[in-house]
C-alpha atoms as a PDB file:
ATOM      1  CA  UNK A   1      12.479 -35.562   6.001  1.00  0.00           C
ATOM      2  CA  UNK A   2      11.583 -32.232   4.443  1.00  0.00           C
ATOM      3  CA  UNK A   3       8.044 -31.405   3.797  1.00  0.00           C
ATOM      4  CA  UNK A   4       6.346 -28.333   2.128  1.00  0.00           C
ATOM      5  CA  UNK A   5       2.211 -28.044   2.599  1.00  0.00           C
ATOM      6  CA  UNK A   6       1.539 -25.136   0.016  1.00  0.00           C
ATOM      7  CA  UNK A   7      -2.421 -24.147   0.243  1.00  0.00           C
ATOM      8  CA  UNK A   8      -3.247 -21.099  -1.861  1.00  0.00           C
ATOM      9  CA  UNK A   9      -6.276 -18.836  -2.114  1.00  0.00           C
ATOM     10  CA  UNK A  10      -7.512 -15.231  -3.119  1.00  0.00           C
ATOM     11  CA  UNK A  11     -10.434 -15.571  -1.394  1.00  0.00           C
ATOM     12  CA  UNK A  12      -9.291 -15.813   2.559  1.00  0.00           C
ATOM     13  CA  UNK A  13      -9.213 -12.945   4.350  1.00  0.00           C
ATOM     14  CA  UNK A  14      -6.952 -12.658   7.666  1.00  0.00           C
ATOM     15  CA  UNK A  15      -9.513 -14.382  10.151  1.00  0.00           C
ATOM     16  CA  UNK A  16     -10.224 -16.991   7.413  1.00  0.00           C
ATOM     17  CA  UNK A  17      -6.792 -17.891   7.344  1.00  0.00           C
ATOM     18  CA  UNK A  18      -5.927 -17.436  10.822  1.00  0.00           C
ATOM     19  CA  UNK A  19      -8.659 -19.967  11.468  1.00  0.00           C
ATOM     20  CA  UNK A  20      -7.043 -22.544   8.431  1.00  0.00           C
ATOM     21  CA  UNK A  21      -3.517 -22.099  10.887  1.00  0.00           C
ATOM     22  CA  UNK A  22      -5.463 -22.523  13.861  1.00  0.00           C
ATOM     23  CA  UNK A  23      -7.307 -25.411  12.677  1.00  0.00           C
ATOM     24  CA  UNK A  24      -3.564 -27.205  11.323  1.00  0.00           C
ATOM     25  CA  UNK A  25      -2.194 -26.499  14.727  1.00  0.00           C
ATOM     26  CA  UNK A  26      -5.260 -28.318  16.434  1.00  0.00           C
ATOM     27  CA  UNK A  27      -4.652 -31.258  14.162  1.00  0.00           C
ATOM     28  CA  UNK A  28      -0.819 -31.419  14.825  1.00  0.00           C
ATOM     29  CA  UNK A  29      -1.114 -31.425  18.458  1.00  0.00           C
ATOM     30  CA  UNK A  30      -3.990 -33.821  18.368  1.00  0.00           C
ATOM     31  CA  UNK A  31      -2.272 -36.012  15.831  1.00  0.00           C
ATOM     32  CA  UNK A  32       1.697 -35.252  16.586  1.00  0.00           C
ATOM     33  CA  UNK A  33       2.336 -34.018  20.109  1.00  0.00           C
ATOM     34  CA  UNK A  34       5.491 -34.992  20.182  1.00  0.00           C
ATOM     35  CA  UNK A  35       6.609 -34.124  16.942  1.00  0.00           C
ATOM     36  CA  UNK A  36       8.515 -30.149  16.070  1.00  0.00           C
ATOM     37  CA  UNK A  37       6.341 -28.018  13.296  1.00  0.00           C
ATOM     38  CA  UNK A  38       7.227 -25.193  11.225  1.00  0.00           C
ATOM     39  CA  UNK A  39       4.410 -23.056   9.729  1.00  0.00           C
ATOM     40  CA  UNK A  40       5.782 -20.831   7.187  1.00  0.00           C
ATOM     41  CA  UNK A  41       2.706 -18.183   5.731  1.00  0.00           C
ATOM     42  CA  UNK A  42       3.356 -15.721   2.638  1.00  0.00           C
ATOM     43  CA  UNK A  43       0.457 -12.835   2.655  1.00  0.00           C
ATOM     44  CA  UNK A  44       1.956  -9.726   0.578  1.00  0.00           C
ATOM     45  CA  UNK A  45      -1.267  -8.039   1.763  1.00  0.00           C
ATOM     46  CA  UNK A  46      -0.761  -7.823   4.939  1.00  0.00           C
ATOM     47  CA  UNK A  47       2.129  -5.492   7.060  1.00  0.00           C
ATOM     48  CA  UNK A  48       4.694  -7.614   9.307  1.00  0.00           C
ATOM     49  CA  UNK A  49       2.852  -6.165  12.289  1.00  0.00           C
ATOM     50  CA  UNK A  50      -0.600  -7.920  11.075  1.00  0.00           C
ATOM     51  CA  UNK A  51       1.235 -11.739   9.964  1.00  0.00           C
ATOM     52  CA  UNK A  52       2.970 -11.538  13.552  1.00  0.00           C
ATOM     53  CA  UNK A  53      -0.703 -10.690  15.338  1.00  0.00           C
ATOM     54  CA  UNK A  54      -1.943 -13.340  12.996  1.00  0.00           C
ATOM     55  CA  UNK A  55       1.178 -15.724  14.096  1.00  0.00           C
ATOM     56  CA  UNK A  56       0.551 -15.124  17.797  1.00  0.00           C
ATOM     57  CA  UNK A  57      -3.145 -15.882  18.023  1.00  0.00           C
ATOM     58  CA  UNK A  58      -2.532 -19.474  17.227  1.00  0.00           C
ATOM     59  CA  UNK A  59      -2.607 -21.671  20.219  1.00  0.00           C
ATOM     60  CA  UNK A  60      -0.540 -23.310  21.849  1.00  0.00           C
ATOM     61  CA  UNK A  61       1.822 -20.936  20.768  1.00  0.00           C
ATOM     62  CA  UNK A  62       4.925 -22.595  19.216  1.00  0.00           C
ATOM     63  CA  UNK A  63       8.067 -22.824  20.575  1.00  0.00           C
ATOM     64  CA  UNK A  64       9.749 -20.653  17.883  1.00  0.00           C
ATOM     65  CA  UNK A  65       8.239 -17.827  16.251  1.00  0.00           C
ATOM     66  CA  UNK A  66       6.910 -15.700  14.742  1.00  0.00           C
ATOM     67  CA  UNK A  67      10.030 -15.455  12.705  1.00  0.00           C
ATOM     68  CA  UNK A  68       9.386 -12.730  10.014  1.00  0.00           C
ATOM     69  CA  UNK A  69      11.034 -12.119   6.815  1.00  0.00           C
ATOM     70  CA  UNK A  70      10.648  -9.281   4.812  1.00  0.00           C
ATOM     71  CA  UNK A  71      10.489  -9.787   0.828  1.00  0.00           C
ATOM     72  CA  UNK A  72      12.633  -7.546  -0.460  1.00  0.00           C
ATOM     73  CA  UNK A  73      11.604  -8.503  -4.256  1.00  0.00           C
ATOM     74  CA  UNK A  74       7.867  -7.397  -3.418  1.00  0.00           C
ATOM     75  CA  UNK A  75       9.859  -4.498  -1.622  1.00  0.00           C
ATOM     76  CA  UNK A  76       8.094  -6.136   1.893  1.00  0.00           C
ATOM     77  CA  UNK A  77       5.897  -4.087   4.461  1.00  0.00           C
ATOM     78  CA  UNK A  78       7.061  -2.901   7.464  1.00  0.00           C
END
């Protein structure tokens, strides 16, 4: 089963939504330990470099990741 979890907002900034991330990652391990997770995050504001800090800090870290990919339509940050 395939599953996408879209949650949008304007107002986060990057420790508001590292927090969110953090906060789904407590709930998955709590709820399914067992269970393989992807967490896929679009923010156009920030550089590769800052999602893949913002990637890392969750914890547990997962198993695979950060995986980045660069947007070529928005002409992506390196």
């Amino acid at each position: 089963m395939k599953l996408t979890f879209t949650i949008k907002s304007d107002h986060l900034n990057t420790e508001d939504i590292r927090a969110l991330l953090q906060a789904v990652r407590d709930c998955e391990m709590a709820t399914f330990p067992e269970k393989e997770i992807s967490v896929f995050i679009e923010v156009p504001e920030l550089l590769m470099a800052e999602c893949t800090k913002l990637l890392t800090s969750i914890k547990p870290p997962y198993d695979y990741g950060p995986i980045i990919i660069r947007n070529k339509d928005k002409g992506g940050q390196t």
